[in-house]
PDB file of N, CA and C in Angstrom:
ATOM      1  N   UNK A   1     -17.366   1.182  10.371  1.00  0.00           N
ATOM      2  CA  UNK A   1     -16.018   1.642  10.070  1.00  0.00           C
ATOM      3  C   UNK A   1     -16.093   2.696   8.972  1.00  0.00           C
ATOM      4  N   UNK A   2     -15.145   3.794   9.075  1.00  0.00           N
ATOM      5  CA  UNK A   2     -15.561   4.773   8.309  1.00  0.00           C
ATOM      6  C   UNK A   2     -14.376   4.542   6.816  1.00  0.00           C
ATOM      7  N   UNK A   3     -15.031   5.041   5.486  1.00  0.00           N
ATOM      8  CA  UNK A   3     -14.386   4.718   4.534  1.00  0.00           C
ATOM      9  C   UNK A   3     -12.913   6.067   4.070  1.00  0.00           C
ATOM     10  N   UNK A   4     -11.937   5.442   3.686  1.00  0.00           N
ATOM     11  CA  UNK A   4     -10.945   6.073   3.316  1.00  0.00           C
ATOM     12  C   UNK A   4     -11.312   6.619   2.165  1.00  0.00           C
ATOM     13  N   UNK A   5     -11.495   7.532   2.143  1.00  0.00           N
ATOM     14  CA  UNK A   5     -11.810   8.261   0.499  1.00  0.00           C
ATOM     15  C   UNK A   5     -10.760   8.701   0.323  1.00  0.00           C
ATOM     16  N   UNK A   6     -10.624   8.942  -1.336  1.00  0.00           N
ATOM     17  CA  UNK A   6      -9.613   9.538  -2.004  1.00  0.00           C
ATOM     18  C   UNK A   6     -10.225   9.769  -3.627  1.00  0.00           C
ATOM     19  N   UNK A   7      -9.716  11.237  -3.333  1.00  0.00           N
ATOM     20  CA  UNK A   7      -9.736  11.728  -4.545  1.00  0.00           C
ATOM     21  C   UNK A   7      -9.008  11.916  -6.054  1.00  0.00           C
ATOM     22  N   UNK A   8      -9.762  11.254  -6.998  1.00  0.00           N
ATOM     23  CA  UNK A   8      -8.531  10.799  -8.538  1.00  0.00           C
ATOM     24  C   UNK A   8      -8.877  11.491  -9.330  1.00  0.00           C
ATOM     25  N   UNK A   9      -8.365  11.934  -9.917  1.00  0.00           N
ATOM     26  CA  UNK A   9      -8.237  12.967 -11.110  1.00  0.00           C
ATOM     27  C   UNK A   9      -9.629  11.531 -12.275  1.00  0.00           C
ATOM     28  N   UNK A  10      -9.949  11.982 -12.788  1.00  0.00           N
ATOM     29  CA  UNK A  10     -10.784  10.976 -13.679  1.00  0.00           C
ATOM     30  C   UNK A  10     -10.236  10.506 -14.971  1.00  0.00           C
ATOM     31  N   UNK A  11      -9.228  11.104 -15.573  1.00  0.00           N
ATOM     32  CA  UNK A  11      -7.769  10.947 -16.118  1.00  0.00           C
ATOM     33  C   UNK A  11      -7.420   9.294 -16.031  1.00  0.00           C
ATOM     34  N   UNK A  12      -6.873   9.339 -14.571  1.00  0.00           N
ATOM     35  CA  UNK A  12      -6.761   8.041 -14.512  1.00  0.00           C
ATOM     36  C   UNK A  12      -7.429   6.962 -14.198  1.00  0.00           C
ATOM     37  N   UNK A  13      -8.932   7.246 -14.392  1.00  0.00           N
ATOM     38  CA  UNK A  13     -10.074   5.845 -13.719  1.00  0.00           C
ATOM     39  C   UNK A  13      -9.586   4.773 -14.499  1.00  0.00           C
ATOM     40  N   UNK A  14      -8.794   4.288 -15.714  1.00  0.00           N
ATOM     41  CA  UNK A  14      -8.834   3.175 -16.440  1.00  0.00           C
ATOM     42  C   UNK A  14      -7.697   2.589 -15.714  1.00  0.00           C
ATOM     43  N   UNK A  15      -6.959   3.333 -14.717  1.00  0.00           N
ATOM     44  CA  UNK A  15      -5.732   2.560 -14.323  1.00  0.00           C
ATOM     45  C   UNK A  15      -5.983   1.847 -13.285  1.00  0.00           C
ATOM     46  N   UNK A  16      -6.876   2.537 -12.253  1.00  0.00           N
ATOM     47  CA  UNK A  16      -6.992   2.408 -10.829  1.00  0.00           C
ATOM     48  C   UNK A  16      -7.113   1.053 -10.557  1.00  0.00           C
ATOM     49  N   UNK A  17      -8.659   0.747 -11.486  1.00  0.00           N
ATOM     50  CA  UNK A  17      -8.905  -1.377 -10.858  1.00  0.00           C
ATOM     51  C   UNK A  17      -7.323  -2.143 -11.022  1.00  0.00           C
ATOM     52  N   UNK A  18      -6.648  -2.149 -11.570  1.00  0.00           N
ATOM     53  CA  UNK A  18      -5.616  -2.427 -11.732  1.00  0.00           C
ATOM     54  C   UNK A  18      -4.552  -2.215 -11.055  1.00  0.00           C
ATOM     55  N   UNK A  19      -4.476  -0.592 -10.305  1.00  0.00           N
ATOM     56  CA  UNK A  19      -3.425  -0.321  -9.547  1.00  0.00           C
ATOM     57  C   UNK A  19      -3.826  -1.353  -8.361  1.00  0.00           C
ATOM     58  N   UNK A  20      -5.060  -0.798  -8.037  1.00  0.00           N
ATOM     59  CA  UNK A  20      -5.559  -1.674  -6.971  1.00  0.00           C
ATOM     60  C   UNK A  20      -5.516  -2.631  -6.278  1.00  0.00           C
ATOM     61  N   UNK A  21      -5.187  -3.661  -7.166  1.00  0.00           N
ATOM     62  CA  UNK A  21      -5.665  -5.166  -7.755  1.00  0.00           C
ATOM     63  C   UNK A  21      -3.763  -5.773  -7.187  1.00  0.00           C
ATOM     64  N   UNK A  22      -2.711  -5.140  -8.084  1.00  0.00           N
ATOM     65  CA  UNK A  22      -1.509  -4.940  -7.783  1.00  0.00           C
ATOM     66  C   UNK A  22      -1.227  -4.764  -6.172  1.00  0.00           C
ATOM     67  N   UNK A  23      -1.789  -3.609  -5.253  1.00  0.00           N
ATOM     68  CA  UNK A  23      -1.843  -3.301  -4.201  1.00  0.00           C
ATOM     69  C   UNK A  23      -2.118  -4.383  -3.103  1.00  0.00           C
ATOM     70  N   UNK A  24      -3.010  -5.476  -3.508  1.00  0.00           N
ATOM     71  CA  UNK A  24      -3.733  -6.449  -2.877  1.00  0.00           C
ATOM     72  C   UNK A  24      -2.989  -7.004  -2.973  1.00  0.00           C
ATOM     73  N   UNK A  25      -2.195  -7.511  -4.367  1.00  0.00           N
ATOM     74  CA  UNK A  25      -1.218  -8.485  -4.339  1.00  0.00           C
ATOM     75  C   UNK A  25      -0.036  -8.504  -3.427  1.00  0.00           C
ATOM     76  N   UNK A  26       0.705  -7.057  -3.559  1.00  0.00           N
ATOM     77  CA  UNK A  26       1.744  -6.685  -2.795  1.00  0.00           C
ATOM     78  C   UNK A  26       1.267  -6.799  -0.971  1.00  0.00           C
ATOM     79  N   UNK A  27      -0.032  -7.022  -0.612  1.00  0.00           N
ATOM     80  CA  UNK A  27      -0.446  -7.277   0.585  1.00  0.00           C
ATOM     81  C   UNK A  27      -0.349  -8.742   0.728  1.00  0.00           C
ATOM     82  N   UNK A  28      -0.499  -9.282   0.072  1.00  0.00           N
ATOM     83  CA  UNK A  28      -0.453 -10.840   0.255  1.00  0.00           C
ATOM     84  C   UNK A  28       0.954 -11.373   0.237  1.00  0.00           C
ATOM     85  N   UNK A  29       1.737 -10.889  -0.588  1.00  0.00           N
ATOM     86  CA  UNK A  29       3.015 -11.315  -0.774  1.00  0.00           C
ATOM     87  C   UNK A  29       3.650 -11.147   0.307  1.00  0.00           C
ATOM     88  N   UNK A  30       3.676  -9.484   0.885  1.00  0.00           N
ATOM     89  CA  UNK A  30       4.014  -9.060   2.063  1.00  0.00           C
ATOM     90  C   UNK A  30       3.406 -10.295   3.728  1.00  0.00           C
ATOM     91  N   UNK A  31       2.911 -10.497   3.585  1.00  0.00           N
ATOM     92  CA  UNK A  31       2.118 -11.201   4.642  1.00  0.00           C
ATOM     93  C   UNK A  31       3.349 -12.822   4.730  1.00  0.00           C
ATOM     94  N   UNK A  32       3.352 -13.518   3.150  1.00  0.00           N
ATOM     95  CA  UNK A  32       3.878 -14.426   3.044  1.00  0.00           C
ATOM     96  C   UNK A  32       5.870 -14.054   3.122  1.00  0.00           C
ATOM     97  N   UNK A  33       6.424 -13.308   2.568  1.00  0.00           N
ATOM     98  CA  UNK A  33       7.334 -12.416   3.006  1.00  0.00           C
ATOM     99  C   UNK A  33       7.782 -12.551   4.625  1.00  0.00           C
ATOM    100  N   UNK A  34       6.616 -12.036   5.097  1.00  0.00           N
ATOM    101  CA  UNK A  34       6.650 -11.897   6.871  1.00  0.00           C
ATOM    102  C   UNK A  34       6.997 -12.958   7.504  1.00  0.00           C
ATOM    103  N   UNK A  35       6.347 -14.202   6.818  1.00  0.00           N
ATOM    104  CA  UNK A  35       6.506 -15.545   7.468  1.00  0.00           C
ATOM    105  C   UNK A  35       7.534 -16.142   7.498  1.00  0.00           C
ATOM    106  N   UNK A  36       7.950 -15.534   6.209  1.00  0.00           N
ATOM    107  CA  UNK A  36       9.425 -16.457   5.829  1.00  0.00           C
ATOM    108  C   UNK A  36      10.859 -15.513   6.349  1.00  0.00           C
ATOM    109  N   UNK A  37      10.240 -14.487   6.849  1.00  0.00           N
ATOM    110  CA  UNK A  37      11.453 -13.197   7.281  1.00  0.00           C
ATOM    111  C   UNK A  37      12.181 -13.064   6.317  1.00  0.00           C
ATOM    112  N   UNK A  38      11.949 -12.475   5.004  1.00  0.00           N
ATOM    113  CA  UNK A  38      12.229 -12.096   3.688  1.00  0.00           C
ATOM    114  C   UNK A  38      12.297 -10.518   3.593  1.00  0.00           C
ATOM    115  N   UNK A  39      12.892 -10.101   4.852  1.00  0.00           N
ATOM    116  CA  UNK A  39      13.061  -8.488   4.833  1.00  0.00           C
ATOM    117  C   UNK A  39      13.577  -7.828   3.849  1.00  0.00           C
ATOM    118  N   UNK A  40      14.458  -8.165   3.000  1.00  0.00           N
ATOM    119  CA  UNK A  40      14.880  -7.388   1.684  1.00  0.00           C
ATOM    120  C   UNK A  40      13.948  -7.560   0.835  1.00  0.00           C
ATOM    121  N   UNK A  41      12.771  -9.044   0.751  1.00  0.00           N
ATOM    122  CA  UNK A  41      11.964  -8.716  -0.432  1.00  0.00           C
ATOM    123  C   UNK A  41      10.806  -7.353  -0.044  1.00  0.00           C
ATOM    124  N   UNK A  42      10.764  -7.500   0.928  1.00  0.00           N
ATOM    125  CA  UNK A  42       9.326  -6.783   1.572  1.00  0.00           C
ATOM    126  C   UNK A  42      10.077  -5.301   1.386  1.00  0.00           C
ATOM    127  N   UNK A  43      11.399  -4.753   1.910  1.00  0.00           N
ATOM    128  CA  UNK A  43      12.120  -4.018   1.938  1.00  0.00           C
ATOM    129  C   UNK A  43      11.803  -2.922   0.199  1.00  0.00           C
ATOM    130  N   UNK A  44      11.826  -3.929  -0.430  1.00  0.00           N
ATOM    131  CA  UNK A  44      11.330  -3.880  -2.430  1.00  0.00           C
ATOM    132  C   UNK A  44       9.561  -3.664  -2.360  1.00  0.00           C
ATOM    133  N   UNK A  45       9.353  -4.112  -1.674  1.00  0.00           N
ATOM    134  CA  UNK A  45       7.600  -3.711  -2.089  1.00  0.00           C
ATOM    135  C   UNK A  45       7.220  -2.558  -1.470  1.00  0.00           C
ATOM    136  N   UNK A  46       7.993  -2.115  -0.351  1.00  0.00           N
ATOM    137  CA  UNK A  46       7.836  -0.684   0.319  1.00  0.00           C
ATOM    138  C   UNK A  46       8.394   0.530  -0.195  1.00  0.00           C
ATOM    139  N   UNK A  47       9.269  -0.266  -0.841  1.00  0.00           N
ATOM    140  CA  UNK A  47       9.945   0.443  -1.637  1.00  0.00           C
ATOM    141  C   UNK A  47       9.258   1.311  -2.655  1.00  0.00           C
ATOM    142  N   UNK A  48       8.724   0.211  -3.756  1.00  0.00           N
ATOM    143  CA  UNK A  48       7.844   0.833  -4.973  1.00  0.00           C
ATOM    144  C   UNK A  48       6.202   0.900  -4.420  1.00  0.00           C
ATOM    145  N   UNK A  49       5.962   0.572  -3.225  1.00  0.00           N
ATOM    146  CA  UNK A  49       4.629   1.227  -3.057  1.00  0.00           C
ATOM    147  C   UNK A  49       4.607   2.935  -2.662  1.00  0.00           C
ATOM    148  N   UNK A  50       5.953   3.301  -1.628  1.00  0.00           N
ATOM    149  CA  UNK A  50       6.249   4.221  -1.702  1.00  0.00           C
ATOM    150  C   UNK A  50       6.241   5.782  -3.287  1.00  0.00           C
ATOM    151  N   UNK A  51       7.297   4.313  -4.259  1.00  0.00           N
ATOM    152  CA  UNK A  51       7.544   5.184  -4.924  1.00  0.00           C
ATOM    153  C   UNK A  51       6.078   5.645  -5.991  1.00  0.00           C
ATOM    154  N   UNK A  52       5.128   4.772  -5.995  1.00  0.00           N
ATOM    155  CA  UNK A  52       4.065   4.484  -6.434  1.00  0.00           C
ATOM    156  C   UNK A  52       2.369   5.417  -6.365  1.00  0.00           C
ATOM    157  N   UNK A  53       2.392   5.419  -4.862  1.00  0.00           N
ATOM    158  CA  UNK A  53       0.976   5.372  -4.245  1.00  0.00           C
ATOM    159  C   UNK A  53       0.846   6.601  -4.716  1.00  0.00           C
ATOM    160  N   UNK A  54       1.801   8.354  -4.438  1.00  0.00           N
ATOM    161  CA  UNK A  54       1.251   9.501  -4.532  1.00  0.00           C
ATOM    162  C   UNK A  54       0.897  10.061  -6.015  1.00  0.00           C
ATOM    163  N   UNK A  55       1.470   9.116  -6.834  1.00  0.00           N
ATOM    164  CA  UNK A  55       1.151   9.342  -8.343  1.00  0.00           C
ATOM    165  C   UNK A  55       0.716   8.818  -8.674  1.00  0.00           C
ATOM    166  N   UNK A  56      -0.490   7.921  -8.253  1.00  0.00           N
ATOM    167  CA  UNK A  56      -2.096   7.353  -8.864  1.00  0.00           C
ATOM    168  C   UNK A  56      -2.799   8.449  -7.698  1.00  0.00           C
ATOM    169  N   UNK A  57      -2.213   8.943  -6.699  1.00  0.00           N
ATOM    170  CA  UNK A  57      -3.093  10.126  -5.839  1.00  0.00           C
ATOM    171  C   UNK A  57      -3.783   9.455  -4.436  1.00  0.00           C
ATOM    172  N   UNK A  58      -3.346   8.064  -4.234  1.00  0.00           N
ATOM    173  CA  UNK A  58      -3.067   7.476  -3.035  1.00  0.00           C
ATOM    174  C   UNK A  58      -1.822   7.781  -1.941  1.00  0.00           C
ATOM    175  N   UNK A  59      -1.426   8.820  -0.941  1.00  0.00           N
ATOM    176  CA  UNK A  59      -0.684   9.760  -0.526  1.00  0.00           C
ATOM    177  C   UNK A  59      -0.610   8.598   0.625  1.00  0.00           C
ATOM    178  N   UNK A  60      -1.775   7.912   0.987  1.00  0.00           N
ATOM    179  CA  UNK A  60      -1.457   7.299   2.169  1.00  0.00           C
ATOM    180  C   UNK A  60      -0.435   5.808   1.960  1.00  0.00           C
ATOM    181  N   UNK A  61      -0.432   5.303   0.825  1.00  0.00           N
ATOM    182  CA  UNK A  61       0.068   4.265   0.229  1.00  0.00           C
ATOM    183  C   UNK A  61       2.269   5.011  -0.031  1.00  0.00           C
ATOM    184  N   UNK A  62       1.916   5.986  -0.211  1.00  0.00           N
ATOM    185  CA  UNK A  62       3.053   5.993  -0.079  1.00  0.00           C
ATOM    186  C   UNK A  62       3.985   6.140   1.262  1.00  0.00           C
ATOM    187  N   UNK A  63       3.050   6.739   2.155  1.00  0.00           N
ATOM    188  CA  UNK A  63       3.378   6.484   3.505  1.00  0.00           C
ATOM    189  C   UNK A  63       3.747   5.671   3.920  1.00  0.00           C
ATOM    190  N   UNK A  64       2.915   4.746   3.982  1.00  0.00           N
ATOM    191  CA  UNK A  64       2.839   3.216   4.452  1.00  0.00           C
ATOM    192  C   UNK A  64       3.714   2.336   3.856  1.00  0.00           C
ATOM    193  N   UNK A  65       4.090   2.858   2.621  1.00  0.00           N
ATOM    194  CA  UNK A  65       5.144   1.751   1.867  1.00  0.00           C
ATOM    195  C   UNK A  65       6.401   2.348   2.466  1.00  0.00           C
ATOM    196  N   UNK A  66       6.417   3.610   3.126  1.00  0.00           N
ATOM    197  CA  UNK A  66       8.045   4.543   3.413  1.00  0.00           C
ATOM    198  C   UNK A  66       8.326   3.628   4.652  1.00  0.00           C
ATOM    199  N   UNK A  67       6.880   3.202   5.129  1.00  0.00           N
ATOM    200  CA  UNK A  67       7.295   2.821   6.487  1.00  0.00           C
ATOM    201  C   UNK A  67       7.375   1.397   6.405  1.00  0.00           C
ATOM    202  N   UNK A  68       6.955   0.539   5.686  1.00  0.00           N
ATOM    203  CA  UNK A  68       7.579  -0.898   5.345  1.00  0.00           C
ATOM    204  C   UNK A  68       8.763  -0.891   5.208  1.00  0.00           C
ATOM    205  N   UNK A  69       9.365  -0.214   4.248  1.00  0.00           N
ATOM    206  CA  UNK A  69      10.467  -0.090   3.948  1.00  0.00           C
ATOM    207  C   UNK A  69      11.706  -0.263   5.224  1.00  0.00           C
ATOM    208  N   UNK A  70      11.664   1.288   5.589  1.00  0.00           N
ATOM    209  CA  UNK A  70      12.063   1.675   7.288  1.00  0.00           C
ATOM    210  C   UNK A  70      12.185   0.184   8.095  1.00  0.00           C
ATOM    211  N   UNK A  71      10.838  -0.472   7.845  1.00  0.00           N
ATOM    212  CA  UNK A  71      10.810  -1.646   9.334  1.00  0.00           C
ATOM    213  C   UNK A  71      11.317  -2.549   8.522  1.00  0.00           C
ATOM    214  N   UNK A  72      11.273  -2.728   7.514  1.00  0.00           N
ATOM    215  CA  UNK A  72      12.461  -4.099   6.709  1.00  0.00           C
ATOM    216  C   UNK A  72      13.502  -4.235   6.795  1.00  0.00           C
ATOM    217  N   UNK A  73      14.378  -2.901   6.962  1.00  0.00           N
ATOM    218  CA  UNK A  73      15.773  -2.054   7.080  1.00  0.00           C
ATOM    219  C   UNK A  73      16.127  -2.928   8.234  1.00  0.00           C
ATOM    220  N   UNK A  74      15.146  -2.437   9.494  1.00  0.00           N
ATOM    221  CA  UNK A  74      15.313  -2.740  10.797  1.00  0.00           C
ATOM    222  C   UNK A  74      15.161  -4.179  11.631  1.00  0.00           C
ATOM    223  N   UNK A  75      14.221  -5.144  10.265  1.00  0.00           N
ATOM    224  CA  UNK A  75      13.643  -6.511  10.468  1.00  0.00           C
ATOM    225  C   UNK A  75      12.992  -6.101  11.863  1.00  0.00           C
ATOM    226  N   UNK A  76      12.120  -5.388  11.738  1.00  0.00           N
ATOM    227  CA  UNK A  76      11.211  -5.219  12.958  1.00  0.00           C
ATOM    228  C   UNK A  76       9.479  -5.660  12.816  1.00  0.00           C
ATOM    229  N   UNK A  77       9.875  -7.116  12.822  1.00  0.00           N
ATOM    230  CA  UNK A  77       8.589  -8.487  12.432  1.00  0.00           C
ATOM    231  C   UNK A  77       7.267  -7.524  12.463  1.00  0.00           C
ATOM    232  N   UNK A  78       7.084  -6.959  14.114  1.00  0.00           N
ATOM    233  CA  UNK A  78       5.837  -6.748  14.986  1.00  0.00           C
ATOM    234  C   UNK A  78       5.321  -5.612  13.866  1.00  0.00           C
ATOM    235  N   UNK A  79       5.950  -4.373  13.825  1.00  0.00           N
ATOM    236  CA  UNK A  79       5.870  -3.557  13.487  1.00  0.00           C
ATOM    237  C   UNK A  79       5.405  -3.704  11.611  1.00  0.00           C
ATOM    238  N   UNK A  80       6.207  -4.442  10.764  1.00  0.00           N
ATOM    239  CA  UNK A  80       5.840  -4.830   9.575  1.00  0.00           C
ATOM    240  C   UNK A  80       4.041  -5.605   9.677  1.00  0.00           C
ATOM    241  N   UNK A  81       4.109  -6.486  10.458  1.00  0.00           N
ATOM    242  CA  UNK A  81       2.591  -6.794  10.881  1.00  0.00           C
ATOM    243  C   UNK A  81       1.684  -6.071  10.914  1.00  0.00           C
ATOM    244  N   UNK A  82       2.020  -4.983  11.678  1.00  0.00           N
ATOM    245  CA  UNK A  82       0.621  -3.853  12.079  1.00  0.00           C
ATOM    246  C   UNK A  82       0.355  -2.782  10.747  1.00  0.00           C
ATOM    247  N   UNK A  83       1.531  -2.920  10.154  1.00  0.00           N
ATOM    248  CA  UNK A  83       1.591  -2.436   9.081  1.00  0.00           C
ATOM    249  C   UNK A  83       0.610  -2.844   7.692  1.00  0.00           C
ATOM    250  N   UNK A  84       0.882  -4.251   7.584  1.00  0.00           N
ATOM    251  CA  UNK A  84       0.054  -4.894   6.861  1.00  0.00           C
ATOM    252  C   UNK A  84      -1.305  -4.807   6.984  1.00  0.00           C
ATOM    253  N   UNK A  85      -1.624  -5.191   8.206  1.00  0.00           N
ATOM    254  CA  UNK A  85      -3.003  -4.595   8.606  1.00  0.00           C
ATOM    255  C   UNK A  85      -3.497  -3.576   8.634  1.00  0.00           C
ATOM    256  N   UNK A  86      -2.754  -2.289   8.313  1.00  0.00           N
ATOM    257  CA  UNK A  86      -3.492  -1.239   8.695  1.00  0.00           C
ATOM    258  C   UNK A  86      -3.261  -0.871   6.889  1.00  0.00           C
ATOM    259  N   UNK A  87      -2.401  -1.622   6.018  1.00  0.00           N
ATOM    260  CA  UNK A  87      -2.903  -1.898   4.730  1.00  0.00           C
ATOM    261  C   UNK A  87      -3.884  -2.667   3.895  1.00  0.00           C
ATOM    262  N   UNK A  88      -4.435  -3.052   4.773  1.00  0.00           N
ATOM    263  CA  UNK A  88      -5.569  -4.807   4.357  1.00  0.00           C
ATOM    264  C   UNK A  88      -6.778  -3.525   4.393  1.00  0.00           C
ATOM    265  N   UNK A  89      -6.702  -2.645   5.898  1.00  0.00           N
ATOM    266  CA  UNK A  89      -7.831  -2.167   5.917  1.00  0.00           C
ATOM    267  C   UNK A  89      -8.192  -0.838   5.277  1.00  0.00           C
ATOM    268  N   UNK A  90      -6.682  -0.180   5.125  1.00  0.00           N
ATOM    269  CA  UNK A  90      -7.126   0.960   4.325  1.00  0.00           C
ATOM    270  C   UNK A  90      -7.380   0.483   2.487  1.00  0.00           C
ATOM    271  N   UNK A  91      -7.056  -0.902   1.674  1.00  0.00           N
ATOM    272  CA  UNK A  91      -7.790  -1.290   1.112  1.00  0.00           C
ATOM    273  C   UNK A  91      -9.117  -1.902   0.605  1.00  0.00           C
ATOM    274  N   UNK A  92      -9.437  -2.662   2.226  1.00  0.00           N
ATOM    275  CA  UNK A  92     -10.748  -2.714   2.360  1.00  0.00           C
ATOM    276  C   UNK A  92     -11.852  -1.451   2.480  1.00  0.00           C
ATOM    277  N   UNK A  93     -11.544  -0.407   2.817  1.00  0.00           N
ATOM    278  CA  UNK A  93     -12.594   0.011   2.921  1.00  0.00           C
ATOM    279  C   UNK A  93     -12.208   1.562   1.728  1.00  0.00           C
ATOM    280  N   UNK A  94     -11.562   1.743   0.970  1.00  0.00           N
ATOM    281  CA  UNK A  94     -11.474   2.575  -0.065  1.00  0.00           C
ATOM    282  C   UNK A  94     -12.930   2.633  -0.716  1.00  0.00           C
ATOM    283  N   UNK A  95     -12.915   4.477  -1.162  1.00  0.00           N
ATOM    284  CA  UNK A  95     -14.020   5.160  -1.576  1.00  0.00           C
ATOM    285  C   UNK A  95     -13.307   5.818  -2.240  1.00  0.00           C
ATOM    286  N   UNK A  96     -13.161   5.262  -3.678  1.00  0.00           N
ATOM    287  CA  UNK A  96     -12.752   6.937  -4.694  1.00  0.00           C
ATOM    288  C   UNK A  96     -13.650   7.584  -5.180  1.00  0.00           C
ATOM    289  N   UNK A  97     -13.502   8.858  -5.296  1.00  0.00           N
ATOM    290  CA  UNK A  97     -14.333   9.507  -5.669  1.00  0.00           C
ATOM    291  C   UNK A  97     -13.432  10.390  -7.148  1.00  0.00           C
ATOM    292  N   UNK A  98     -14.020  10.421  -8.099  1.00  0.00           N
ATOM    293  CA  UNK A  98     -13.279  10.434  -9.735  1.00  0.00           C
ATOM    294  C   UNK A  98     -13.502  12.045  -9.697  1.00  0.00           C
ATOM    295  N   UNK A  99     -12.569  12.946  -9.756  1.00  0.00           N
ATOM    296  CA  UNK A  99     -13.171  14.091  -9.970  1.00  0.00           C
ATOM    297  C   UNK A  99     -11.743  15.087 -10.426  1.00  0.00           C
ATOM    298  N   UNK A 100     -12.283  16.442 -11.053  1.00  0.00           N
ATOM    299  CA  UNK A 100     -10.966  17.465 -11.197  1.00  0.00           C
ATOM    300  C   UNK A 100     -10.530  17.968 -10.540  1.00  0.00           C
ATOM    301  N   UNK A 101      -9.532  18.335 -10.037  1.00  0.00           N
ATOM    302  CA  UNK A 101      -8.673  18.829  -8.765  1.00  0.00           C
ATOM    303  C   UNK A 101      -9.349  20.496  -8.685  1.00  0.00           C
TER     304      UNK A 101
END
């Protein structure tokens, strides 16, 4: 499987394990969220992952949170699912690379 790289200003390397770490959480919550059909909470985590991801310089995180969001709106279960997963894996396999723009 090929790795998601992304490029961070080196500025912020002291934040990242941490943003990170947060990110995982909001994946787990989301998952438990799903079960319980808690669309307004999940609705909130897409929310601020959105508002979040492109200013640590994760562009795809804010995507993905625009589109949680969107499918929470809609309580569209399936769709929030594939979502999650295709967040599990673009956290699993992250490659930053620390450098100046």
């Amino acid at each position: 499987m090929s790795k998601n790289i992304v490029y961070i200003d080196p500025d912020l390397e002291f934040l990242i394990p941490q943003f990170l770490e947060n990110r995982e959480e909001d994946r787990q919550r989301l998952e438990k969220l799903l079960q319980e059909s808690e669309f307004d909470q999940i609705r909130i985590i897409g929310h601020s992952m959105k508002g979040s991801g492109g200013g640590y310089g994760f562009d795809y995180l804010t995507e993905i949170g625009s589109q949680i969001e969107k499918n929470a709106e809609l309580k569209n279960k399936e769709e929030i699912k594939n979502l999650i997963d295709e967040l599990r894996n673009y956290l699993d396999n992250l490659e930053i690379i620390y450098q100046k723009e």
